[in-house]
Each structure stands twice: as C-alpha cells, then as structure tokens.
PDB file of N, CA and C in Angstrom:
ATOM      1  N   UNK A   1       0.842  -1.177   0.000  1.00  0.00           N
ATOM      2  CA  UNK A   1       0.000   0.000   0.000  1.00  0.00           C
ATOM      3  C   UNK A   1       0.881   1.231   0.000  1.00  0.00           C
ATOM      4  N   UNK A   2       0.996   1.759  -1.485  1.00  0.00           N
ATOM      5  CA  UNK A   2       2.177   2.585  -1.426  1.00  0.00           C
ATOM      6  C   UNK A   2       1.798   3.347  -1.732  1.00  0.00           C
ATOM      7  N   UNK A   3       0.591   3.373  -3.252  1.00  0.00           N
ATOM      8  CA  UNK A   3       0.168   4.544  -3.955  1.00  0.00           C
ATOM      9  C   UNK A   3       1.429   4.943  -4.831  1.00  0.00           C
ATOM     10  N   UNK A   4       1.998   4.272  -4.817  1.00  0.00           N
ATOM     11  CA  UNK A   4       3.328   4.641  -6.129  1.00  0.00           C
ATOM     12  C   UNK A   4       4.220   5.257  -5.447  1.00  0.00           C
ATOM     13  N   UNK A   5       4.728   5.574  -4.519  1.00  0.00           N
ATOM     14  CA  UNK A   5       5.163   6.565  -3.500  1.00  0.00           C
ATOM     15  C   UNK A   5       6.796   5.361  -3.466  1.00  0.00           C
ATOM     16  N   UNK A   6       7.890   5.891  -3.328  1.00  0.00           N
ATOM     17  CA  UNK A   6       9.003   5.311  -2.794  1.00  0.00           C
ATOM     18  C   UNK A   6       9.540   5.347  -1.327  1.00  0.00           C
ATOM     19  N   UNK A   7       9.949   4.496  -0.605  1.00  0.00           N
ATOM     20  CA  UNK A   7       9.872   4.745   1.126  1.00  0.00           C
ATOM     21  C   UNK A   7      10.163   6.414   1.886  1.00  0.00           C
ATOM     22  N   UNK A   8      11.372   6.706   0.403  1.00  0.00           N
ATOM     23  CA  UNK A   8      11.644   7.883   1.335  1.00  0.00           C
ATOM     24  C   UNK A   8      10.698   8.967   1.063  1.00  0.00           C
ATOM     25  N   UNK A   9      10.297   9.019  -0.320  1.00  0.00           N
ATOM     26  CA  UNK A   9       9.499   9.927  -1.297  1.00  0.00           C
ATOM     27  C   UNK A   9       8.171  10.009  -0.194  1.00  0.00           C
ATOM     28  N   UNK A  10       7.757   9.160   0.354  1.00  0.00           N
ATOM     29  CA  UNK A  10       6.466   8.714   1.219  1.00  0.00           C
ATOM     30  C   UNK A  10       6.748   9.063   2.334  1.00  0.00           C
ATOM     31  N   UNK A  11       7.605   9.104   2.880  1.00  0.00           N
ATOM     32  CA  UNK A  11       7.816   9.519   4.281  1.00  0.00           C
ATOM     33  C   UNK A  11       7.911  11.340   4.098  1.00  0.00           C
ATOM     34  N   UNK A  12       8.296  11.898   3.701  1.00  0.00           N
ATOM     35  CA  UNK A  12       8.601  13.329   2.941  1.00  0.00           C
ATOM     36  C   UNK A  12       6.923  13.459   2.877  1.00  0.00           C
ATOM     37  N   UNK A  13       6.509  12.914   2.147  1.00  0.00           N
ATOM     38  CA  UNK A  13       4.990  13.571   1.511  1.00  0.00           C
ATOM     39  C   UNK A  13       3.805  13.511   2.955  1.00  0.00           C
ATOM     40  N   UNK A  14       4.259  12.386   3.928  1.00  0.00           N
ATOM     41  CA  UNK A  14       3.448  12.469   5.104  1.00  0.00           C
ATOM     42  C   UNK A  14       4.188  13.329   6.272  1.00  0.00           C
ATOM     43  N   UNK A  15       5.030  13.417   5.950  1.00  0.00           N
ATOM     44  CA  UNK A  15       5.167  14.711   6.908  1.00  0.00           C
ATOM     45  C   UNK A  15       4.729  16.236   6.745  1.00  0.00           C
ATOM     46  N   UNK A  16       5.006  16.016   5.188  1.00  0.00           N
ATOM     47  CA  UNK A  16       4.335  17.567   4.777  1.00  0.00           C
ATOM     48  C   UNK A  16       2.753  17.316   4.846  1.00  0.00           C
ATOM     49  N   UNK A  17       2.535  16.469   4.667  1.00  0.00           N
ATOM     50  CA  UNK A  17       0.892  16.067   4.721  1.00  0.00           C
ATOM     51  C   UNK A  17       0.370  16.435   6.307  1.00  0.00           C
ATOM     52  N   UNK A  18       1.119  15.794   7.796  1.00  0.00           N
ATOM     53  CA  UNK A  18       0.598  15.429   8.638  1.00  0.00           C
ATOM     54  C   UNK A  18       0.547  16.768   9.280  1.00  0.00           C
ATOM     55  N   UNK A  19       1.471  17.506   8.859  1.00  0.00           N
ATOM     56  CA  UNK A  19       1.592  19.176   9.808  1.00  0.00           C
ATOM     57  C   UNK A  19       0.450  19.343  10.878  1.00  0.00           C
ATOM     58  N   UNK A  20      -0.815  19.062  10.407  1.00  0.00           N
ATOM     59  CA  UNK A  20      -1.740  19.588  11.280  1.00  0.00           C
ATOM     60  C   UNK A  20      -1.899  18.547  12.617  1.00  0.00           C
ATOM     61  N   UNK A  21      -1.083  17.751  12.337  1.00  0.00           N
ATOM     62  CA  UNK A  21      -1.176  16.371  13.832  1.00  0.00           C
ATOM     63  C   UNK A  21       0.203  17.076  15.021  1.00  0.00           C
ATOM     64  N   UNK A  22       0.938  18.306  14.142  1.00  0.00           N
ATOM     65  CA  UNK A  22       2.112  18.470  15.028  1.00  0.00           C
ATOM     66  C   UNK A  22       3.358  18.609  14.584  1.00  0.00           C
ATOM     67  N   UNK A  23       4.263  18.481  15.080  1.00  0.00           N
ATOM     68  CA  UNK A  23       6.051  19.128  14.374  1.00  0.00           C
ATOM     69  C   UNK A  23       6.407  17.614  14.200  1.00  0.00           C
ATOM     70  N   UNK A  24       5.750  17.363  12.984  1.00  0.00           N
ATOM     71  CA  UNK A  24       6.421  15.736  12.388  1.00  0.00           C
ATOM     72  C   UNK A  24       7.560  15.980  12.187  1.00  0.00           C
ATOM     73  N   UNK A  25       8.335  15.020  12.482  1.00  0.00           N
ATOM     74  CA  UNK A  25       9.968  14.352  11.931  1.00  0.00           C
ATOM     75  C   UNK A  25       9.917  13.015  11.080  1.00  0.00           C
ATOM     76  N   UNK A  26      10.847  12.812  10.595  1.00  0.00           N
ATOM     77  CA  UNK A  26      11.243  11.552  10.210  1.00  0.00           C
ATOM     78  C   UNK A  26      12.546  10.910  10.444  1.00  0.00           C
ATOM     79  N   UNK A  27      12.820   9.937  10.729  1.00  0.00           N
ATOM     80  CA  UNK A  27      14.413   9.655  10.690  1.00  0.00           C
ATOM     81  C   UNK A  27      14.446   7.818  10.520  1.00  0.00           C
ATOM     82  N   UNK A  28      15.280   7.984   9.600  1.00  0.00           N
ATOM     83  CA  UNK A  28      16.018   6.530   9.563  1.00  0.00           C
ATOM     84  C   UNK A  28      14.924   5.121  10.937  1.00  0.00           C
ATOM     85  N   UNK A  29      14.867   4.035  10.329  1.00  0.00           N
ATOM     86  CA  UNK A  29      14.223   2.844  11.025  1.00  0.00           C
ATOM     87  C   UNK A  29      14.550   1.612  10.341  1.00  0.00           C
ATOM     88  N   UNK A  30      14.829   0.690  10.984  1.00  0.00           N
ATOM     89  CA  UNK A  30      15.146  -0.104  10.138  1.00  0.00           C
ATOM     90  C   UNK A  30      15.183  -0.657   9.019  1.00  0.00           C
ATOM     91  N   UNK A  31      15.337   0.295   7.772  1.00  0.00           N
ATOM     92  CA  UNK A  31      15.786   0.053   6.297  1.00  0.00           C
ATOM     93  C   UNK A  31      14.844   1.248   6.023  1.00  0.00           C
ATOM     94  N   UNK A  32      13.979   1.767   6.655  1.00  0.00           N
ATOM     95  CA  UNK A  32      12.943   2.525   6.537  1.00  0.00           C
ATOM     96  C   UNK A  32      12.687   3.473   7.035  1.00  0.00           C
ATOM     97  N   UNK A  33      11.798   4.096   7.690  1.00  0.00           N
ATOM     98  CA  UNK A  33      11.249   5.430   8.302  1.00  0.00           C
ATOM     99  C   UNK A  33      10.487   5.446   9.015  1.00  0.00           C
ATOM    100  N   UNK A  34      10.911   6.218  10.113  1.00  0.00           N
ATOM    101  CA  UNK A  34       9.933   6.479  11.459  1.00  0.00           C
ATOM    102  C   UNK A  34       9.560   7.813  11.620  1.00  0.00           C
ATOM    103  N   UNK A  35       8.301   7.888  11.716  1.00  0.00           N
ATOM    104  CA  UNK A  35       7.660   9.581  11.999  1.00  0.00           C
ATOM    105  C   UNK A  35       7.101   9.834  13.307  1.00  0.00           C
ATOM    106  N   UNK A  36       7.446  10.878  14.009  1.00  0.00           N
ATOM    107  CA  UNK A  36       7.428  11.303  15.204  1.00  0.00           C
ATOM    108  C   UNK A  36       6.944  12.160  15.379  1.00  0.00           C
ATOM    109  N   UNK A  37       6.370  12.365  16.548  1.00  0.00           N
ATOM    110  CA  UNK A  37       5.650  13.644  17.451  1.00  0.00           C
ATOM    111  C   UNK A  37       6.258  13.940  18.550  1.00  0.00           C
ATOM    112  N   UNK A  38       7.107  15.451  19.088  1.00  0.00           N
ATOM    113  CA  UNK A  38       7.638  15.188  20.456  1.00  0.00           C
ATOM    114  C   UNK A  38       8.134  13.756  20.916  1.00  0.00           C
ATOM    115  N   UNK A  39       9.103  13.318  20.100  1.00  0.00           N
ATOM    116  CA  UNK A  39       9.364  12.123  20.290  1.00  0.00           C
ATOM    117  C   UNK A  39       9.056  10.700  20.485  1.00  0.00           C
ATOM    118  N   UNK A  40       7.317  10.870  20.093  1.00  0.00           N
ATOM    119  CA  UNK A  40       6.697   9.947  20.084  1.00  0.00           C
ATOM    120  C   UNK A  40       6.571   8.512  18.824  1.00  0.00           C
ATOM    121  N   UNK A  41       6.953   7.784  18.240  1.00  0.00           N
ATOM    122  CA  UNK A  41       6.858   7.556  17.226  1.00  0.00           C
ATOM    123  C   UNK A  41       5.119   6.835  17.286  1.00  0.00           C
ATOM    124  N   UNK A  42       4.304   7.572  15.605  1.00  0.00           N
ATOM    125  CA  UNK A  42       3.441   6.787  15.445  1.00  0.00           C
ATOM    126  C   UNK A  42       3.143   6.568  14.403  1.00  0.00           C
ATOM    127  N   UNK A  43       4.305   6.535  13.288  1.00  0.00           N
ATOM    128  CA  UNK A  43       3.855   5.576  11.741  1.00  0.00           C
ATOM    129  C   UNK A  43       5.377   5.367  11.505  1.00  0.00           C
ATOM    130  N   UNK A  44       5.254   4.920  10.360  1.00  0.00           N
ATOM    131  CA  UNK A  44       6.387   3.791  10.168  1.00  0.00           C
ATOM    132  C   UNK A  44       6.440   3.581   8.585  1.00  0.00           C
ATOM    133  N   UNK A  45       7.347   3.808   7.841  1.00  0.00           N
ATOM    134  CA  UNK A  45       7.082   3.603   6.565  1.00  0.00           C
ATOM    135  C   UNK A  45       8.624   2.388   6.076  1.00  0.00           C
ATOM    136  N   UNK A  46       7.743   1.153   6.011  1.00  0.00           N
ATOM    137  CA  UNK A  46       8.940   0.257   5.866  1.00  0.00           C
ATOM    138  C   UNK A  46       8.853  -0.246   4.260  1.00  0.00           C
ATOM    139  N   UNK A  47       9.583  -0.462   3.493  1.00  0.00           N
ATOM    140  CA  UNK A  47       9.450  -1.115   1.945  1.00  0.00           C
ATOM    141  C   UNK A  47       8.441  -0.591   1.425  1.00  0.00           C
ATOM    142  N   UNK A  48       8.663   1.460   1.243  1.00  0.00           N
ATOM    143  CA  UNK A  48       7.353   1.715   0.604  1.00  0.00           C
ATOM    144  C   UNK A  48       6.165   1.858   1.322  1.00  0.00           C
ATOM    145  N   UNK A  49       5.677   1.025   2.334  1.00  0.00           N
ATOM    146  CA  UNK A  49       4.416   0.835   2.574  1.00  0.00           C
ATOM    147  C   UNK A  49       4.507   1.918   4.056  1.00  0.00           C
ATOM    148  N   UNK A  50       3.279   2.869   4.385  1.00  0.00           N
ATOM    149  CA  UNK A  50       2.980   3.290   5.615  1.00  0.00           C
ATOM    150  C   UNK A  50       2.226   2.839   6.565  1.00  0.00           C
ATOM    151  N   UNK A  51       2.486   2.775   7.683  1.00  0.00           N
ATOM    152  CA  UNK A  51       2.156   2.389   8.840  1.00  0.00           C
ATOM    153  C   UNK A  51       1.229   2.958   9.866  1.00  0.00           C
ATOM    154  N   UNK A  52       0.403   2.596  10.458  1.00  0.00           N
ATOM    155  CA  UNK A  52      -0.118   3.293  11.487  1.00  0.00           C
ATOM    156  C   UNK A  52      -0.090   3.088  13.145  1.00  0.00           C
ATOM    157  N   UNK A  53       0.610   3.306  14.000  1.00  0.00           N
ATOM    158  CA  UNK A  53       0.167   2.755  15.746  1.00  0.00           C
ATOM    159  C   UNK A  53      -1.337   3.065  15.692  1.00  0.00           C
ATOM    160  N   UNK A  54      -1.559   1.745  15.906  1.00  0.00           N
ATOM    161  CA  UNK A  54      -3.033   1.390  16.351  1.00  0.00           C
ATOM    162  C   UNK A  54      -3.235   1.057  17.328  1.00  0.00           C
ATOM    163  N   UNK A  55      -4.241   1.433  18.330  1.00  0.00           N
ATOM    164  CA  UNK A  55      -5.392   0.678  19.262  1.00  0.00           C
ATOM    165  C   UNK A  55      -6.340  -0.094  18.454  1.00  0.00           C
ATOM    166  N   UNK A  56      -6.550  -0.814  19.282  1.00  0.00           N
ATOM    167  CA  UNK A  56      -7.623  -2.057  18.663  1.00  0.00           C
ATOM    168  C   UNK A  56      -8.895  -1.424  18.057  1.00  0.00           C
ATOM    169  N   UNK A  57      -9.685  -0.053  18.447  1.00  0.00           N
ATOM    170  CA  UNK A  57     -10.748   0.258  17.569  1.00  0.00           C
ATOM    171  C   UNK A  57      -9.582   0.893  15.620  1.00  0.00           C
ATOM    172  N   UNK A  58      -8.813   1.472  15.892  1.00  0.00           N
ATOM    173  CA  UNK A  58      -8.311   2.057  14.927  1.00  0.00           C
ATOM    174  C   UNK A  58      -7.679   0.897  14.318  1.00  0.00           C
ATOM    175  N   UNK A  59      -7.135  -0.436  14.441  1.00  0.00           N
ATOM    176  CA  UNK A  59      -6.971  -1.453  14.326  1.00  0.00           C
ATOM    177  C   UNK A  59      -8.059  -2.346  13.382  1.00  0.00           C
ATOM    178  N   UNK A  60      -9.129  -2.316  13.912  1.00  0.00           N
ATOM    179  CA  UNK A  60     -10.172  -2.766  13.301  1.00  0.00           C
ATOM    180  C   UNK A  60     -10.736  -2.064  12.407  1.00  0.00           C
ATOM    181  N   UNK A  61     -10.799  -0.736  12.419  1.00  0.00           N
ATOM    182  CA  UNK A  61     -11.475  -0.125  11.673  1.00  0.00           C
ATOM    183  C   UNK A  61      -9.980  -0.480  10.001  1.00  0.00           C
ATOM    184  N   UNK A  62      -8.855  -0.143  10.125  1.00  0.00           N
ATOM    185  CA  UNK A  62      -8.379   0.144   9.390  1.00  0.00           C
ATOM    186  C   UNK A  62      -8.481  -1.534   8.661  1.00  0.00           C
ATOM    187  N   UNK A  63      -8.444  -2.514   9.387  1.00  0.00           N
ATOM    188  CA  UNK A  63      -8.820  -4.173   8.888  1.00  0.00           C
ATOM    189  C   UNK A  63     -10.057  -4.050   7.776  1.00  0.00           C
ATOM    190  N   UNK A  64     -11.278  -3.598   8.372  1.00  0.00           N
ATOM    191  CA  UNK A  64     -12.325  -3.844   7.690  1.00  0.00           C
ATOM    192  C   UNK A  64     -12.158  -2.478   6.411  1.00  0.00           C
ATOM    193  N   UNK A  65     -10.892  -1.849   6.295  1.00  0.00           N
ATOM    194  CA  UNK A  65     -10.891  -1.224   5.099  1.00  0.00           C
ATOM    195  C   UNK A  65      -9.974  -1.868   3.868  1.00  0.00           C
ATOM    196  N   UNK A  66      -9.731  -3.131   4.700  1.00  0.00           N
ATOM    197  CA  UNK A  66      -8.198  -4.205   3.567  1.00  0.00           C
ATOM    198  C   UNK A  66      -7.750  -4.139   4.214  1.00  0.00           C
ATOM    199  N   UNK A  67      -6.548  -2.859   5.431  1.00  0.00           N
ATOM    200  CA  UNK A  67      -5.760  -2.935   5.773  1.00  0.00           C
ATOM    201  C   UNK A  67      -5.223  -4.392   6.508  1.00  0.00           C
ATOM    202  N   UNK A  68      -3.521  -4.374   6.469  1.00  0.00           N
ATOM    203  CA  UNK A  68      -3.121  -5.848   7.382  1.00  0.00           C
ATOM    204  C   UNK A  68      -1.895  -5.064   8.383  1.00  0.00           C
ATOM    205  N   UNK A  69      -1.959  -6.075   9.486  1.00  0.00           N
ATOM    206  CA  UNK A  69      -0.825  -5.633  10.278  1.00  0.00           C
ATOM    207  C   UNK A  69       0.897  -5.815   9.339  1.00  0.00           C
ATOM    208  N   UNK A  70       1.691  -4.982  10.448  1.00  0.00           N
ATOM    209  CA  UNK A  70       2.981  -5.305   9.674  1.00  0.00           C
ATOM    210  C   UNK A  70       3.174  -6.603  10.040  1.00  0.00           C
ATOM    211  N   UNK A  71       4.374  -7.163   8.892  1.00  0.00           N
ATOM    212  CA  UNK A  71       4.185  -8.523   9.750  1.00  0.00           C
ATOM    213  C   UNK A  71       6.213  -8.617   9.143  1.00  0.00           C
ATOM    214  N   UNK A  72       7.237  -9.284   9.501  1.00  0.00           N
ATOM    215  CA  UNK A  72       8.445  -9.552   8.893  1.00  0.00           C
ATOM    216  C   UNK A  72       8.786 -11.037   9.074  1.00  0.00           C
ATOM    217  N   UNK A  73       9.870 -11.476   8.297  1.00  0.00           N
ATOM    218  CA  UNK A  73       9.590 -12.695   8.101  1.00  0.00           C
ATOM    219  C   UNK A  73      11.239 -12.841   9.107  1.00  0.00           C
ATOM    220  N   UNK A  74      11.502 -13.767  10.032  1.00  0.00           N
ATOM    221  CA  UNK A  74      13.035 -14.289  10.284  1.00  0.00           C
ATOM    222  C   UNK A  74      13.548 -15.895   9.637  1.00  0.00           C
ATOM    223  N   UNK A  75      14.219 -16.261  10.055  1.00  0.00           N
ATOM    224  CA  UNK A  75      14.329 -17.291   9.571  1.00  0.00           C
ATOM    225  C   UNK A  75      13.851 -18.900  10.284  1.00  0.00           C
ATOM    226  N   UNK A  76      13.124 -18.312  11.080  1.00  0.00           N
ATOM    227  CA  UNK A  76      12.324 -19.534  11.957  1.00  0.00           C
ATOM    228  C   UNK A  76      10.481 -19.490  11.031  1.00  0.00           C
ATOM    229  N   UNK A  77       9.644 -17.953  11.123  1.00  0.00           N
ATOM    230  CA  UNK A  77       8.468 -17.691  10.862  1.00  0.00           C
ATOM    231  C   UNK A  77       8.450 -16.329  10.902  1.00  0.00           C
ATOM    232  N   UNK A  78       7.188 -16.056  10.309  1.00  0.00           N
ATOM    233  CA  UNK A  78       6.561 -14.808  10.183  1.00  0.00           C
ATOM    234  C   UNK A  78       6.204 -14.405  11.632  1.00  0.00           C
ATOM    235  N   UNK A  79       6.716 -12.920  11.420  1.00  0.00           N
ATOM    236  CA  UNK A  79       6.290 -11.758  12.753  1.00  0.00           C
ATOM    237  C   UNK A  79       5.268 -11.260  12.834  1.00  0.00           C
ATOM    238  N   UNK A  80       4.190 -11.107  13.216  1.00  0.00           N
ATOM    239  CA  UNK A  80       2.904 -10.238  12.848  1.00  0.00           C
ATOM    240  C   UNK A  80       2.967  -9.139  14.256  1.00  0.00           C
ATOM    241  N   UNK A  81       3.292  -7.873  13.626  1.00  0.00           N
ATOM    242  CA  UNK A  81       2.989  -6.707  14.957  1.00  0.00           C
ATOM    243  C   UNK A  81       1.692  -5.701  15.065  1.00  0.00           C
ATOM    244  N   UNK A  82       0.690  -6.341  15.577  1.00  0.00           N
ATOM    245  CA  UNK A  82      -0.642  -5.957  15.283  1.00  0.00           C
ATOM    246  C   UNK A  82      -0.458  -4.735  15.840  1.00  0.00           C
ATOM    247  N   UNK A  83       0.510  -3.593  16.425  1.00  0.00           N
ATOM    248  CA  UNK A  83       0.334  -2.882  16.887  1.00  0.00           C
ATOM    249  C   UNK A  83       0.562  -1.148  16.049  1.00  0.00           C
ATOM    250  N   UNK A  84       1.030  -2.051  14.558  1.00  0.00           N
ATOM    251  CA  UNK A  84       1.292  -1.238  13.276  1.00  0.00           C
ATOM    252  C   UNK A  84       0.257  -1.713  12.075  1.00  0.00           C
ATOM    253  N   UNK A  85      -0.526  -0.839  11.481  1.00  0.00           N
ATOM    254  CA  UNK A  85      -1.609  -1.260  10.463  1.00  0.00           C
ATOM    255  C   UNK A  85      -0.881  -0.360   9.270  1.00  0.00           C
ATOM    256  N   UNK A  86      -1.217  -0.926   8.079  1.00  0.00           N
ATOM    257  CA  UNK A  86      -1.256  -0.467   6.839  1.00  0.00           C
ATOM    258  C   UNK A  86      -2.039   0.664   6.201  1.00  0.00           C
ATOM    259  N   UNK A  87      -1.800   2.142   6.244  1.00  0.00           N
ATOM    260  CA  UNK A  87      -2.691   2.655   5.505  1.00  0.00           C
ATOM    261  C   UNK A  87      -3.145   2.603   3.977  1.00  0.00           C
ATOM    262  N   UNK A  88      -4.819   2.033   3.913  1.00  0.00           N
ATOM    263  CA  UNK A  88      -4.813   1.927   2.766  1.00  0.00           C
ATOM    264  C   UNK A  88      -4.946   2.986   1.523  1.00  0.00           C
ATOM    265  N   UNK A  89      -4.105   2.617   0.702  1.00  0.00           N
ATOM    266  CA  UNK A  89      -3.532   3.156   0.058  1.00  0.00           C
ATOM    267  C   UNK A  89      -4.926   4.833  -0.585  1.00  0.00           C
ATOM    268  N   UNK A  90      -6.037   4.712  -0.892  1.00  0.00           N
ATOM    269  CA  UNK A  90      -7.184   5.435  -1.163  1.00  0.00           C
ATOM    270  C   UNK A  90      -6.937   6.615  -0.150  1.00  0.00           C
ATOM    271  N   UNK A  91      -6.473   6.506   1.166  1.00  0.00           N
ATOM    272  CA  UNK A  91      -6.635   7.129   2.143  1.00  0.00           C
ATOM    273  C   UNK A  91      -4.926   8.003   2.202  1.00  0.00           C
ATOM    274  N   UNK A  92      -3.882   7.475   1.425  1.00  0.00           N
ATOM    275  CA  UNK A  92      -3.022   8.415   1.034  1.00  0.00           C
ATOM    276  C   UNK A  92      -3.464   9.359   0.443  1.00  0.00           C
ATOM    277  N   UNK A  93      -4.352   9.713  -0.311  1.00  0.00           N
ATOM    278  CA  UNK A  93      -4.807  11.054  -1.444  1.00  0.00           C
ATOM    279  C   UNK A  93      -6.430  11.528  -0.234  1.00  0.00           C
ATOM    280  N   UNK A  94      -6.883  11.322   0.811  1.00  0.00           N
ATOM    281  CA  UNK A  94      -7.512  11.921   1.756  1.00  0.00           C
ATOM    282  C   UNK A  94      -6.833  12.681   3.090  1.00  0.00           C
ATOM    283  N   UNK A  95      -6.543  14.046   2.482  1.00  0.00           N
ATOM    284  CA  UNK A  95      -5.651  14.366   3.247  1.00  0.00           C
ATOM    285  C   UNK A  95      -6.806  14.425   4.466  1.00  0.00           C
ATOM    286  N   UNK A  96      -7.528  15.109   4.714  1.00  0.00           N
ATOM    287  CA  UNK A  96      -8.237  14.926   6.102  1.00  0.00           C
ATOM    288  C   UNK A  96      -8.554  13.379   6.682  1.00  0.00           C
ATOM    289  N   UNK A  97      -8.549  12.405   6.122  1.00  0.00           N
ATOM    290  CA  UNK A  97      -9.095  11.096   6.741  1.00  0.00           C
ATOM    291  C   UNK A  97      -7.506  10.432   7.017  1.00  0.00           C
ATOM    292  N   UNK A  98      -6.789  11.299   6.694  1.00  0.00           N
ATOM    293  CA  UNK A  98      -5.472  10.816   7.121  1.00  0.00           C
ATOM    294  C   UNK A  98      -4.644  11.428   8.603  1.00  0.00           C
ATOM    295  N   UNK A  99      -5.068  12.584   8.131  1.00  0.00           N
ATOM    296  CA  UNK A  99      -5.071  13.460   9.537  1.00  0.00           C
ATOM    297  C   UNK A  99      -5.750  13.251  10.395  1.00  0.00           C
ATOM    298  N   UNK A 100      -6.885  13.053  10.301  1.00  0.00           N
ATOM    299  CA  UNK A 100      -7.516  12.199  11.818  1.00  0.00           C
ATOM    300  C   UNK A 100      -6.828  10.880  12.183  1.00  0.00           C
ATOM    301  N   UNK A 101      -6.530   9.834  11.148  1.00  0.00           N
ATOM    302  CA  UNK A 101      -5.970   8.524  11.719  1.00  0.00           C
ATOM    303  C   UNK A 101      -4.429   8.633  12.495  1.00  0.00           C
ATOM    304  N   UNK A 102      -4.025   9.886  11.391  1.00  0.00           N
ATOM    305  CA  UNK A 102      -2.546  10.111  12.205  1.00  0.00           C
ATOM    306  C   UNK A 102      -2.875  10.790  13.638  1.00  0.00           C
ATOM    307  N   UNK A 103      -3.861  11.341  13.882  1.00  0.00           N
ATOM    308  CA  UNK A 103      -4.038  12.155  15.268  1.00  0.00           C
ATOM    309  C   UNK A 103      -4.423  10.822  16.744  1.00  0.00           C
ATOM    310  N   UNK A 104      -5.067   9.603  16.079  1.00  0.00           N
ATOM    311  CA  UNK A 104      -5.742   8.710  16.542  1.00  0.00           C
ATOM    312  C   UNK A 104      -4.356   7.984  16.774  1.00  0.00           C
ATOM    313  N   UNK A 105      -3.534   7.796  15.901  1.00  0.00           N
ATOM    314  CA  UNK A 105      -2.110   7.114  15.898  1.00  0.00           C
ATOM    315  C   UNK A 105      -1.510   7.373  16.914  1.00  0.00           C
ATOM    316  N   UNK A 106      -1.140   8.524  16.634  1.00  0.00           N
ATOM    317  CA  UNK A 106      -0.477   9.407  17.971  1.00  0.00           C
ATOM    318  C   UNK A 106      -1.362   9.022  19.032  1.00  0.00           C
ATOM    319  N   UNK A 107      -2.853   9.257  19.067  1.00  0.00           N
ATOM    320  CA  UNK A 107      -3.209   9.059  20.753  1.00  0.00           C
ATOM    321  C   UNK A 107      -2.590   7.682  21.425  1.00  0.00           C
ATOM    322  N   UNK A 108      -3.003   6.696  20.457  1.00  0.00           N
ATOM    323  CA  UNK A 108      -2.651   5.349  20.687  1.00  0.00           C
ATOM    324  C   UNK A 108      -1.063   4.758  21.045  1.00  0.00           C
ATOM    325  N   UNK A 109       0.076   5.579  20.203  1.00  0.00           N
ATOM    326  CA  UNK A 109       1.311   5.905  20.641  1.00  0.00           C
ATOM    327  C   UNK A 109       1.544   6.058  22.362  1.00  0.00           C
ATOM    328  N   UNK A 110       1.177   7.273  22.124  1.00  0.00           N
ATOM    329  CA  UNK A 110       1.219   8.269  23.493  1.00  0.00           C
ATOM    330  C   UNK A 110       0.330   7.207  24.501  1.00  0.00           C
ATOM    331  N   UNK A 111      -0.746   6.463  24.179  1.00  0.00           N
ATOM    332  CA  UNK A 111      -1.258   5.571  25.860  1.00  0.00           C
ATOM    333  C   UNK A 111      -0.560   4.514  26.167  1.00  0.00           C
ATOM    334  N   UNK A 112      -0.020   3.679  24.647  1.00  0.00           N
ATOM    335  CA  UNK A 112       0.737   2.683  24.908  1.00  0.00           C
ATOM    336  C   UNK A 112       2.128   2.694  25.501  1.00  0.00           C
ATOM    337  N   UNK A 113       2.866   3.875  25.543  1.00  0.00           N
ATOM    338  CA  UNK A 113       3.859   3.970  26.462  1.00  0.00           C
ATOM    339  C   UNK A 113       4.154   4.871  27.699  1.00  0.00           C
ATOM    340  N   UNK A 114       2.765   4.903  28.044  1.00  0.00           N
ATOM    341  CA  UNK A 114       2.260   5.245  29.377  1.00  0.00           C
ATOM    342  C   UNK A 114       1.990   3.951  30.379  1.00  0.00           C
TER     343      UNK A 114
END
C-alpha cells in the first residue's frame, strides 16, 4: 500500500501532509522510516508501505478497510505486529481522513507507552 510513492518519497509527503497532527519528523528505522511527534513515534514507513500505531478500535477499523498488520519474516516464521496497520492506500490522497488517523495514531502511541 504505497500509492506509487518510494519509502523515502512517502515519508517526505506524510510529513508535509501530517503538519496539522504536530512538528512531524522523520528519521532513519530499520531500512525505513519512522515519523514522530515530540518524540513519540506513530507511523512507520517500511518497503514503501505506511504504517499506522493502532489501538484495537483504529486497528479494526483500518482491517475492515483491507488494511493488514505489519508482519516480517526471520528465519524460523513470520512476525505479525498488530500494533502497526497499513494505511490503505485510497486514504493516502484523503488528506483529512489521514489526519484524523494520524491524530488517533499518535493518541494510541502516546497511551501505549504510558
């Protein structure tokens, strides 16, 4: 779920996108990109694809839109981290329905490491 977007090209375009959630950053993540709030991280843009920190309603909701958790593979099995969802891709070109999920991201960020 890329929308044609390249990892870094995508990380760039949601930060200029997310402004209204706060003083986004981005920096380096494992092969990929992490976007931050006051040091919070709550998306993730790994191989192209963006990420969301989810709570289980924002979780579900983003499921019953296609979305899937991240998931990586080691050399034993597949990782599934339900605690990162996929934004689907339709919802890259909604800049407001993106800005609320990123605001919802962040809340969910911010309780889970409380």
């Amino acid at each position: 779920m890329s929308a044609g977007r390249g990892g870094e090209g995508l990380a760039a375009y949601l930060v200029d996108l997310l402004g209204p959630v706060g003083s986004v950053g981005s920096s380096r993540f494992f092969g990929g990109y992490a976007l931050r709030v006051g040091g919070v991280q709550f998306a993730m843009v790994i191989d192209g694809i963006a990420y969301l920190r989810a709570d289980e309603t924002l979780a579900a909701e983003l499921e019953s839109l296609g979305s899937s958790a991240f998931r990586y593979q080691t050399r034993r099995r597949e990782v599934k981290v339900g605690a990162y969802w996929a934004i689907p891709d339709e919802a890259l070109d909604d800049a407001d329905q993106l800005v609320e999920w990123a605001r919802r991201a962040l809340r969910a960020a911010r309780n889970a490491s409380e």
